[in-house]
PDB file of N, CA and C in Angstrom:
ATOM      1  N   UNK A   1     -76.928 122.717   1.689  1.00  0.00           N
ATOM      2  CA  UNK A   1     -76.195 122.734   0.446  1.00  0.00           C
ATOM      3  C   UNK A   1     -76.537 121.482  -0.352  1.00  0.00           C
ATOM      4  N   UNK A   2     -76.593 121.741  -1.951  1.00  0.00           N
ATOM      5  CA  UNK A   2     -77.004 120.622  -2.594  1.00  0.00           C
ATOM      6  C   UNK A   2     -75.950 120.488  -3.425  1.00  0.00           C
ATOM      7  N   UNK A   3     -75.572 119.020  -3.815  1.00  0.00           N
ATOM      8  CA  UNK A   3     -74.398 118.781  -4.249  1.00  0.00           C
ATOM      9  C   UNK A   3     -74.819 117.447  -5.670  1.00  0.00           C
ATOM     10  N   UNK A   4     -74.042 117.460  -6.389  1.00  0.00           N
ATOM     11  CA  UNK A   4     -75.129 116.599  -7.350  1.00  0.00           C
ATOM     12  C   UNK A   4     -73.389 115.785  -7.746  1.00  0.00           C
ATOM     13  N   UNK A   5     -74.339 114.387  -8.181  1.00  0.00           N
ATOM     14  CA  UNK A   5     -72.949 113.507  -8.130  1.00  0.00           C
ATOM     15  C   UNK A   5     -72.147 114.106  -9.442  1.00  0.00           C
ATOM     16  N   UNK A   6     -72.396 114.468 -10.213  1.00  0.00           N
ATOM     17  CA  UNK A   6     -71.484 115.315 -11.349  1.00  0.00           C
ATOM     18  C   UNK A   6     -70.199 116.051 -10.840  1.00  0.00           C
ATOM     19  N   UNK A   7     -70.915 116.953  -9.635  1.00  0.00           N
ATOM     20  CA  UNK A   7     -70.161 117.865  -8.762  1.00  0.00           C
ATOM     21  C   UNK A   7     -69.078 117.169  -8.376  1.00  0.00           C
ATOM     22  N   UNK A   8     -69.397 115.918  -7.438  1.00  0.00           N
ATOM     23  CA  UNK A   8     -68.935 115.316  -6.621  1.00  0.00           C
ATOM     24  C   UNK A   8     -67.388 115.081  -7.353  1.00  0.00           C
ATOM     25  N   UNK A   9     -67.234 114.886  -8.437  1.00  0.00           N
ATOM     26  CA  UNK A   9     -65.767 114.740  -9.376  1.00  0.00           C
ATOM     27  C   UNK A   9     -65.368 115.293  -9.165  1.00  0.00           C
ATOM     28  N   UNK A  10     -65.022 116.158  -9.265  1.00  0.00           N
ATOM     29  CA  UNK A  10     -64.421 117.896  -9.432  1.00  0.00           C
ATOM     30  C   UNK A  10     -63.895 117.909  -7.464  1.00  0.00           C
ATOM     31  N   UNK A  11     -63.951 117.074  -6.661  1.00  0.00           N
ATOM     32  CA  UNK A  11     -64.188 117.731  -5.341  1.00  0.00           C
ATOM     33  C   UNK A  11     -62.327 116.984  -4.860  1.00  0.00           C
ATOM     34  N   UNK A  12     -61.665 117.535  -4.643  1.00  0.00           N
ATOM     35  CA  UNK A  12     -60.508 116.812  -3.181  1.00  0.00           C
ATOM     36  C   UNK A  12     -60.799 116.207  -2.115  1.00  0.00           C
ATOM     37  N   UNK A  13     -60.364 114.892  -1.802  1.00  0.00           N
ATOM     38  CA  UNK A  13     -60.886 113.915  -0.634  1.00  0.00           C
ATOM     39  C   UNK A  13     -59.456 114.467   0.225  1.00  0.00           C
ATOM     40  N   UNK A  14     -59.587 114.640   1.601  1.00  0.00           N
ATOM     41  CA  UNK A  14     -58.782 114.864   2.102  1.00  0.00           C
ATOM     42  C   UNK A  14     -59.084 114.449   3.893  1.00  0.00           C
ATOM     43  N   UNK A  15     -58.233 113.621   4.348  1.00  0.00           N
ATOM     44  CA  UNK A  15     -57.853 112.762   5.559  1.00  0.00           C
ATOM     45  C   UNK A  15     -57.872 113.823   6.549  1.00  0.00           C
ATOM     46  N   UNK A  16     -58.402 114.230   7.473  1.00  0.00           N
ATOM     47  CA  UNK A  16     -58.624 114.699   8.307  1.00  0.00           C
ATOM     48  C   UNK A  16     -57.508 114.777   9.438  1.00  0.00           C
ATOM     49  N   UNK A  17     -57.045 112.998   9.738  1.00  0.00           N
ATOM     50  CA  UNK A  17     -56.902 112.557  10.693  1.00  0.00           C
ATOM     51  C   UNK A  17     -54.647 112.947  10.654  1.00  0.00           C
ATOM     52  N   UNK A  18     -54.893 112.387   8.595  1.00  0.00           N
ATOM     53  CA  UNK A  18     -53.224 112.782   8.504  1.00  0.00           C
ATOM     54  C   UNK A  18     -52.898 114.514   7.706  1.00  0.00           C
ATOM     55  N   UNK A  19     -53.994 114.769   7.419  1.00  0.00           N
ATOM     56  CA  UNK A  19     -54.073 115.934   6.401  1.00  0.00           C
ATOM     57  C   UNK A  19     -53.623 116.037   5.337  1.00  0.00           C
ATOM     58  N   UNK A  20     -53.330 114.360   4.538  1.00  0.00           N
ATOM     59  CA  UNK A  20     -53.296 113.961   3.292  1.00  0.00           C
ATOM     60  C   UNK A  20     -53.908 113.879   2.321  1.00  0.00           C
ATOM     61  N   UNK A  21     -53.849 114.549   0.919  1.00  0.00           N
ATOM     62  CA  UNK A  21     -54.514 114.519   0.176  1.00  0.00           C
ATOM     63  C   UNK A  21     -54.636 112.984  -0.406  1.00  0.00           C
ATOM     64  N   UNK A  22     -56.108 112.317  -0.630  1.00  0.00           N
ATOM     65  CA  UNK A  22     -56.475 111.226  -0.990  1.00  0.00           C
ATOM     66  C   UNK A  22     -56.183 110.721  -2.440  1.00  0.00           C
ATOM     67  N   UNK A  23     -57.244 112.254  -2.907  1.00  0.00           N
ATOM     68  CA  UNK A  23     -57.438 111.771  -4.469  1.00  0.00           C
ATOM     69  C   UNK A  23     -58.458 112.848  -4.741  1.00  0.00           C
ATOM     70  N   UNK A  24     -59.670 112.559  -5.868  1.00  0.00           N
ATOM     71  CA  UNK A  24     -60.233 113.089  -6.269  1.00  0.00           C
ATOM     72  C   UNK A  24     -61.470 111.965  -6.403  1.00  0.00           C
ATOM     73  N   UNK A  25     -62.344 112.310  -6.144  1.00  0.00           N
ATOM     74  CA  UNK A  25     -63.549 111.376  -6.281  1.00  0.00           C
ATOM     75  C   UNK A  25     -63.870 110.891  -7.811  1.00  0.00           C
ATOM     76  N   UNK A  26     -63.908 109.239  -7.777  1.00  0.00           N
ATOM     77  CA  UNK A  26     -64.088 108.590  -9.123  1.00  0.00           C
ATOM     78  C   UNK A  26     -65.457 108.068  -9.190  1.00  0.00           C
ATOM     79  N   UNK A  27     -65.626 107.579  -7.835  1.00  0.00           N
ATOM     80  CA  UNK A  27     -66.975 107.115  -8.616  1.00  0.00           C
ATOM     81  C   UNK A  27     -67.656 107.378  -7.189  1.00  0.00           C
ATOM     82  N   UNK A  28     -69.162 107.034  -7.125  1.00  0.00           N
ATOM     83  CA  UNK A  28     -70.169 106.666  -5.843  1.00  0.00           C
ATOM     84  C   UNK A  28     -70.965 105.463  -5.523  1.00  0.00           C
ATOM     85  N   UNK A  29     -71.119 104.950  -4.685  1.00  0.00           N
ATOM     86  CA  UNK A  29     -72.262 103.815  -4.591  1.00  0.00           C
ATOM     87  C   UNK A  29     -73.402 104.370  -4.084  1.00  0.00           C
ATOM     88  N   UNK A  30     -74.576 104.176  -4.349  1.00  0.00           N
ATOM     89  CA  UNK A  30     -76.085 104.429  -3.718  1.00  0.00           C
ATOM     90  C   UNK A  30     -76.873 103.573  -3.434  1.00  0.00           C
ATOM     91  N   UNK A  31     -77.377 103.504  -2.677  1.00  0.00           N
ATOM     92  CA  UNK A  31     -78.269 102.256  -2.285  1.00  0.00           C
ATOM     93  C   UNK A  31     -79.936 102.914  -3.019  1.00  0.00           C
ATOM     94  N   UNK A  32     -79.946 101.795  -4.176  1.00  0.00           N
ATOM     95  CA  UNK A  32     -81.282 101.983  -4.648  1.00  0.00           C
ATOM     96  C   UNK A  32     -82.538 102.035  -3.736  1.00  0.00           C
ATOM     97  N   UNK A  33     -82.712 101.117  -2.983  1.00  0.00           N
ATOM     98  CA  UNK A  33     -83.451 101.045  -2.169  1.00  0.00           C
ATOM     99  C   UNK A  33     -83.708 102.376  -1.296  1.00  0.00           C
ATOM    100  N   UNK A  34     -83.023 102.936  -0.265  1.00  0.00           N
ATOM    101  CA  UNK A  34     -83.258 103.869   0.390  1.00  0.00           C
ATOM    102  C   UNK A  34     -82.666 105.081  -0.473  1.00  0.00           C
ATOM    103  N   UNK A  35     -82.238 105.255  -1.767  1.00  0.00           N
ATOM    104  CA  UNK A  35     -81.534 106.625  -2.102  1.00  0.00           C
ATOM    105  C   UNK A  35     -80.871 107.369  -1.577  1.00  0.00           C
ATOM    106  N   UNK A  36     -80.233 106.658  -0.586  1.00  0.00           N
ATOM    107  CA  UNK A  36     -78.838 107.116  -0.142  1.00  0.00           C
ATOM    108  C   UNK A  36     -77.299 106.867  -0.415  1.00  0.00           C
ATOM    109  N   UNK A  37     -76.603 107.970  -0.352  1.00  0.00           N
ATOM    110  CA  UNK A  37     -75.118 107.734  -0.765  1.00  0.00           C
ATOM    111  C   UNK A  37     -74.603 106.539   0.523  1.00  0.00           C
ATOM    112  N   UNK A  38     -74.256 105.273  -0.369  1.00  0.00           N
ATOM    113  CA  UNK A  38     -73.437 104.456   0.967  1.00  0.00           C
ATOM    114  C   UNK A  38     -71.795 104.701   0.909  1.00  0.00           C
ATOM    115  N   UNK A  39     -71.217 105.019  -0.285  1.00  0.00           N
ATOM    116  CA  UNK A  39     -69.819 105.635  -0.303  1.00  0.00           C
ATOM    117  C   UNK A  39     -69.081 106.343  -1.222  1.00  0.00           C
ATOM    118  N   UNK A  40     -67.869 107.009  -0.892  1.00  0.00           N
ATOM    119  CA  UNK A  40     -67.413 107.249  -2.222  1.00  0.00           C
ATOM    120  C   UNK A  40     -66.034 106.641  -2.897  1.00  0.00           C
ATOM    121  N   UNK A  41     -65.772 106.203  -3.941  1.00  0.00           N
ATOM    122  CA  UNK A  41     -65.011 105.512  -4.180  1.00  0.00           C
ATOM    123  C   UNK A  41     -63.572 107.100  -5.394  1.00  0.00           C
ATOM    124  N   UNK A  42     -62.534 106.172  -4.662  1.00  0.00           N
ATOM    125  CA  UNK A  42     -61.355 106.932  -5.341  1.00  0.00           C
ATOM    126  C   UNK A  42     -60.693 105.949  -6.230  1.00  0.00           C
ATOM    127  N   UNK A  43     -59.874 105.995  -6.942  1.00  0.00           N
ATOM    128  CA  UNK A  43     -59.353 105.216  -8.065  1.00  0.00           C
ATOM    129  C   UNK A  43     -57.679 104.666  -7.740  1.00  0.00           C
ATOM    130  N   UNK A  44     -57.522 103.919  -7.483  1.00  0.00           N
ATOM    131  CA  UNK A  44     -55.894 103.595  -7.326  1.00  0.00           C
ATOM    132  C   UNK A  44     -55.063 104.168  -8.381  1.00  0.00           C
ATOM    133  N   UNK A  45     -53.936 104.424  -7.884  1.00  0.00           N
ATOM    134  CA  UNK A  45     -53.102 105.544  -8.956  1.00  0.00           C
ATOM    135  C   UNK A  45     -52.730 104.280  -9.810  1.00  0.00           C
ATOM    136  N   UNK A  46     -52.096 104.823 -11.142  1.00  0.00           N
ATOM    137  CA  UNK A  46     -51.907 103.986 -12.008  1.00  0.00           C
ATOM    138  C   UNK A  46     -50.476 103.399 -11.717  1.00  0.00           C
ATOM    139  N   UNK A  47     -49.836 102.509 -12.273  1.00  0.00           N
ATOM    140  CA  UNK A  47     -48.486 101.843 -11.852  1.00  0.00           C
ATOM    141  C   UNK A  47     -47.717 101.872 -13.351  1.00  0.00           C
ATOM    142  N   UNK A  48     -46.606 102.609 -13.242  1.00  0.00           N
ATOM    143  CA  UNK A  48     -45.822 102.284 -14.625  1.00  0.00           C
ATOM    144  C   UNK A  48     -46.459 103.014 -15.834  1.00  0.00           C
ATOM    145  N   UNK A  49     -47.182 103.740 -15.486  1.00  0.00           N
ATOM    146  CA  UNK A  49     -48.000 104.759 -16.689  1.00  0.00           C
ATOM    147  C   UNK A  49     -49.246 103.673 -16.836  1.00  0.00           C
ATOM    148  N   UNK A  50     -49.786 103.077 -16.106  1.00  0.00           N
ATOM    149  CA  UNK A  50     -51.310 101.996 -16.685  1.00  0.00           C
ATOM    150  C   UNK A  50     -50.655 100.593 -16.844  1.00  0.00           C
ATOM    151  N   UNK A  51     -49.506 100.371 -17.678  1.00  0.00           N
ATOM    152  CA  UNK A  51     -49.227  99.398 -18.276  1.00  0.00           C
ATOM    153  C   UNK A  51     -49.148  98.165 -17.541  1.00  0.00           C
ATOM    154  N   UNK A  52     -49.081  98.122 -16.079  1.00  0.00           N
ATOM    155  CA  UNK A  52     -49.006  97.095 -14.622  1.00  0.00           C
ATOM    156  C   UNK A  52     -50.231  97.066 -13.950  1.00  0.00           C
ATOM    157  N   UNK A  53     -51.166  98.019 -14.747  1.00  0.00           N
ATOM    158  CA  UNK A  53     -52.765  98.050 -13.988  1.00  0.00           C
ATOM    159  C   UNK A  53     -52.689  99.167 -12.933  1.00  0.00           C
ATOM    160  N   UNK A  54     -53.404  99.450 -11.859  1.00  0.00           N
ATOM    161  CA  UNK A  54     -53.552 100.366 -10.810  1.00  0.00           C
ATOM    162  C   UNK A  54     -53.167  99.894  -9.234  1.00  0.00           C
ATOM    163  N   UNK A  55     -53.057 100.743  -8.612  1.00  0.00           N
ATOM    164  CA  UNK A  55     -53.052 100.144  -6.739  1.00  0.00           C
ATOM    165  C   UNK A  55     -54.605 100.004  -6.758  1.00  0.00           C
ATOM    166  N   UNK A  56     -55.236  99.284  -5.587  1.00  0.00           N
ATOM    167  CA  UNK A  56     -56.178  99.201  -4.890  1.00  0.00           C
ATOM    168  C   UNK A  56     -57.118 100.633  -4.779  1.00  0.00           C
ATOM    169  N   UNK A  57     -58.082 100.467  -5.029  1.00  0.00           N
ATOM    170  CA  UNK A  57     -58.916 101.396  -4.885  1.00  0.00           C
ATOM    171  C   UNK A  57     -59.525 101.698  -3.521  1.00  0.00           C
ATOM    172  N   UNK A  58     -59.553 102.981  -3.364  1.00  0.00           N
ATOM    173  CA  UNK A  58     -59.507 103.653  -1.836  1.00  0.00           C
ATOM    174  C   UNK A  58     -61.600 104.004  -1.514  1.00  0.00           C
ATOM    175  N   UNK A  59     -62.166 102.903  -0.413  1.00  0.00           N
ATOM    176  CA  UNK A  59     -63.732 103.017  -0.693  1.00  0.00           C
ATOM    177  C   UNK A  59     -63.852 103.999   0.662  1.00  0.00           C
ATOM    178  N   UNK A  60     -64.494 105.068   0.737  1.00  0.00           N
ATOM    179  CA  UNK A  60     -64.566 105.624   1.886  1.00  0.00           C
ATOM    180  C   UNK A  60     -65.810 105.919   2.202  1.00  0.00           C
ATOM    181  N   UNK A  61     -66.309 104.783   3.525  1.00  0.00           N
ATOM    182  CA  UNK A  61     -67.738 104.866   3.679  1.00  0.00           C
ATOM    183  C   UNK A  61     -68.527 106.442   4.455  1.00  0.00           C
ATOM    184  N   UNK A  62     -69.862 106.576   4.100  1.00  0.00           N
ATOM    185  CA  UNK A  62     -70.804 107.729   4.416  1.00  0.00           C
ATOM    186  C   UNK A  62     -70.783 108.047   5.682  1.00  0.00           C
ATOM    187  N   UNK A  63     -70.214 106.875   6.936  1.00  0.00           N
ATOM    188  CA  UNK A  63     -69.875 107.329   8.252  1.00  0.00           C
ATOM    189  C   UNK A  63     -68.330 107.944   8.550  1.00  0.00           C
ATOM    190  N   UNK A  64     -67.407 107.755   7.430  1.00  0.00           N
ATOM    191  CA  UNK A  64     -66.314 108.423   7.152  1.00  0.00           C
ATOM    192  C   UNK A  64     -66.411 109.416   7.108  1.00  0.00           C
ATOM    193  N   UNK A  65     -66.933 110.109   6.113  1.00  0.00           N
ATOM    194  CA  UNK A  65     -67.572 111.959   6.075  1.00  0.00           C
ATOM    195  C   UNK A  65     -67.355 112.528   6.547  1.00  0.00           C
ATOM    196  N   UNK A  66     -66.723 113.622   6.963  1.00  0.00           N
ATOM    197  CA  UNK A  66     -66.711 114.470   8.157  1.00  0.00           C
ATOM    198  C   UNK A  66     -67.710 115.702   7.324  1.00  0.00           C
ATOM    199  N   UNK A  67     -66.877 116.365   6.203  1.00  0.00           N
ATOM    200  CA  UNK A  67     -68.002 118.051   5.574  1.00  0.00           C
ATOM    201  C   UNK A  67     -67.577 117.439   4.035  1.00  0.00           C
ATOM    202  N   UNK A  68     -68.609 117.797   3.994  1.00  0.00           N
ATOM    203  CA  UNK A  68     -68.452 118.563   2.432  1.00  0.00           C
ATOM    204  C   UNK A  68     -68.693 119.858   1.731  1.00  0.00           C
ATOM    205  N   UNK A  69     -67.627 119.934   1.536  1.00  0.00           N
ATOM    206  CA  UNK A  69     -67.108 121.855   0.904  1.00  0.00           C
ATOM    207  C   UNK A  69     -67.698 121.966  -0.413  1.00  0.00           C
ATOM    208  N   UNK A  70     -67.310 123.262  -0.716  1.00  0.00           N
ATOM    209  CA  UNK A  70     -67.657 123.472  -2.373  1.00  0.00           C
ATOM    210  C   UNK A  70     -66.666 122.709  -2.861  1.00  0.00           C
ATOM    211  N   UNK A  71     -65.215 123.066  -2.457  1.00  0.00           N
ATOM    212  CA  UNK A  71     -64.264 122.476  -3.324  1.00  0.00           C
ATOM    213  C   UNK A  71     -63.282 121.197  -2.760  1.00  0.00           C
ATOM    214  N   UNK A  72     -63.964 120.559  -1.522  1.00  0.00           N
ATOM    215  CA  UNK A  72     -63.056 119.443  -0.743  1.00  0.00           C
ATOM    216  C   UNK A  72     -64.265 118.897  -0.017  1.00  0.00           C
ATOM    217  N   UNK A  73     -63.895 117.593   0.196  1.00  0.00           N
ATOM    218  CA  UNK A  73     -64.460 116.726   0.907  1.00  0.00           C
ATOM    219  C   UNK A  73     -63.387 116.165   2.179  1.00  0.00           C
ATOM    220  N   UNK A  74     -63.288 116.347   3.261  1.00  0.00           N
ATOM    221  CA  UNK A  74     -62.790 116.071   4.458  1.00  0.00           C
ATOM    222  C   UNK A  74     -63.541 114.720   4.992  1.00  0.00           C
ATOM    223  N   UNK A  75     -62.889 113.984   5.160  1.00  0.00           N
ATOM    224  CA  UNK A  75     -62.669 112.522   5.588  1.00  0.00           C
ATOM    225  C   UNK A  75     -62.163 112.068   7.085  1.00  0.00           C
ATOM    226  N   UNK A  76     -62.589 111.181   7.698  1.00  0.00           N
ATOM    227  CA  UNK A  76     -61.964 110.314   8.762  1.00  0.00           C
ATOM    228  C   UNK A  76     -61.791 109.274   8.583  1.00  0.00           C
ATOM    229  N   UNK A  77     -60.549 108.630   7.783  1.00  0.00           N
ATOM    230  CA  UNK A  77     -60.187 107.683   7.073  1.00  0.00           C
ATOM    231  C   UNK A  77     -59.110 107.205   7.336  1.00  0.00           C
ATOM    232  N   UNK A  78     -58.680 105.972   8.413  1.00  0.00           N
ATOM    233  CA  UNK A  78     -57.615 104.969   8.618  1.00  0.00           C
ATOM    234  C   UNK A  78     -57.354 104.164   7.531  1.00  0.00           C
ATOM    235  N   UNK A  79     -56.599 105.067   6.945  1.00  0.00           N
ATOM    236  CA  UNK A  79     -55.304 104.474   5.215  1.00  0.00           C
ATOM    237  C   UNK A  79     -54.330 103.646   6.053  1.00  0.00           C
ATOM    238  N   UNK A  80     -54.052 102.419   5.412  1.00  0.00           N
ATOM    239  CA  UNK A  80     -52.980 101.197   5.505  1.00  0.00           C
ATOM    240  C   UNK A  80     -51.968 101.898   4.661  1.00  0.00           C
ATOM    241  N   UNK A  81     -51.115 102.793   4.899  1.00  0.00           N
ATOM    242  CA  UNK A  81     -49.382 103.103   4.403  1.00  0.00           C
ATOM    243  C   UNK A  81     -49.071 101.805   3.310  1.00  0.00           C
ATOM    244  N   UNK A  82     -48.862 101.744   2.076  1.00  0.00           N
ATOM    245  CA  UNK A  82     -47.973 100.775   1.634  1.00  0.00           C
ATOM    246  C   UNK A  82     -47.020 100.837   1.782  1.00  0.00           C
ATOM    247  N   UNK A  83     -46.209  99.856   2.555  1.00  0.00           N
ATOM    248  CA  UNK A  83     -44.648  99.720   2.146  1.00  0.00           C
ATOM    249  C   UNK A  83     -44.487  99.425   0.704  1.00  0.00           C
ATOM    250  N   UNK A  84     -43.085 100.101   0.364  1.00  0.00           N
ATOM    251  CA  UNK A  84     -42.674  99.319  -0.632  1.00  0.00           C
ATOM    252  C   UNK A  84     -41.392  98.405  -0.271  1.00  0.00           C
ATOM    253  N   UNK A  85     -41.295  97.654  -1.146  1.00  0.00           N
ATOM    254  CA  UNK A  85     -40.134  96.661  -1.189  1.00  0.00           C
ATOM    255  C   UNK A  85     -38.882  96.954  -1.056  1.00  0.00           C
ATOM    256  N   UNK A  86     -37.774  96.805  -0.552  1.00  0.00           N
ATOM    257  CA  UNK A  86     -36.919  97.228  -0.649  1.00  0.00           C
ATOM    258  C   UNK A  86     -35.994  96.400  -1.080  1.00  0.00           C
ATOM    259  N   UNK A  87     -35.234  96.346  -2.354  1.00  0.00           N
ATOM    260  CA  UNK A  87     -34.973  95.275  -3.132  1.00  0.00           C
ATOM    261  C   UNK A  87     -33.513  95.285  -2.600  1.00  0.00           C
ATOM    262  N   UNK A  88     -33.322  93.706  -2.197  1.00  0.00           N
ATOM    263  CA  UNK A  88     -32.415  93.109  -1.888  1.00  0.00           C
ATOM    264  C   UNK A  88     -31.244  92.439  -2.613  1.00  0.00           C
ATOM    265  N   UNK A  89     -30.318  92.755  -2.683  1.00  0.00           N
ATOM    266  CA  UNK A  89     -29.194  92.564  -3.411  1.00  0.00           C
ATOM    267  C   UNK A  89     -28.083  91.003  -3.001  1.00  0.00           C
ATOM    268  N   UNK A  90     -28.212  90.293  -3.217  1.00  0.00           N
ATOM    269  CA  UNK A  90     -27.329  88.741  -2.409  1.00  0.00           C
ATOM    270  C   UNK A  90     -26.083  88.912  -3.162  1.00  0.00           C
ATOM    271  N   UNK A  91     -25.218  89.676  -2.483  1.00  0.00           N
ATOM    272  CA  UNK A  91     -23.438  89.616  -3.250  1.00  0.00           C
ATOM    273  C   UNK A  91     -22.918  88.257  -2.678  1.00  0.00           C
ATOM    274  N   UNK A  92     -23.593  87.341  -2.125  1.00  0.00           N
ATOM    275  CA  UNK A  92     -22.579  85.913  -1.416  1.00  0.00           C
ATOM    276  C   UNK A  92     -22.735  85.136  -3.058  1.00  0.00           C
ATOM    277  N   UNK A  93     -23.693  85.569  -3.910  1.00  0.00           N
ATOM    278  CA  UNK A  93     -23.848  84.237  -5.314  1.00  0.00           C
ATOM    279  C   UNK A  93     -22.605  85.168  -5.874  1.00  0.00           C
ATOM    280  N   UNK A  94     -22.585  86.576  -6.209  1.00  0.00           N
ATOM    281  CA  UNK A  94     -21.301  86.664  -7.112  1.00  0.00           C
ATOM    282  C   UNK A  94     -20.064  86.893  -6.193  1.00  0.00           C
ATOM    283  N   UNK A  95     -19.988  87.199  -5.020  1.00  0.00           N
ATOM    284  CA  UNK A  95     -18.522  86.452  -4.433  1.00  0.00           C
ATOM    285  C   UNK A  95     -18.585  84.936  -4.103  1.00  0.00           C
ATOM    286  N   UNK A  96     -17.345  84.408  -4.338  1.00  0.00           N
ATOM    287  CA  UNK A  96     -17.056  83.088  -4.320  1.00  0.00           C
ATOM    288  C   UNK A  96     -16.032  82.955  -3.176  1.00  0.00           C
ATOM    289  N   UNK A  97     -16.771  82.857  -1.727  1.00  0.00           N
ATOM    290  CA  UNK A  97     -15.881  82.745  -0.630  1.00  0.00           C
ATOM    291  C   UNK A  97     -15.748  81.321   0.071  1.00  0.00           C
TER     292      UNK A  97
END
């Protein structure tokens, strides 16, 4: 099967390991030298509608790969979970004990 990086947009990255959908492929790296794909890169979701910038961008290297479909790309990809914060409230400043 031949797949052309145009294609490659259009495709679902999907975790194998959690059966989470990733993303959608944003960009690729190639190594000029040998003309091979070294990864594919996904785009951090945006924060606040853009206006706070994006999360971290997700790079998933060519030994990651598991298939590539017509319409999905299947991955073996150990994702770091973000916590989020869990915002802490100090009622000892407005009680006065």
């Amino acid at each position: 099967m031949r797949c052309r990086i145009v294609d490659m947009r259009a495709k679902e990255v999907i975790n194998v390991k959690t059966g989470m959908r990733i993303g959608c492929v944003s960009d690729v790296e190639i190594d000029t030298k040998t003309a091979k794909l070294v990864c594919i890169i996904i785009y951090g979701k945006l924060k606040w509608f853009g206006l706070l910038g994006r999360e971290d961008d997700i790079i998933i290297k060519w030994d990651e790969i598991e298939v590539i479909g017509e319409d999905t790309i299947l991955v073996s990809h150990n994702l770091i979970p973000k916590r989020r914060r869990k915002k802490f409230i100090n009622f000892n400043r407005f009680l006065k004990i």
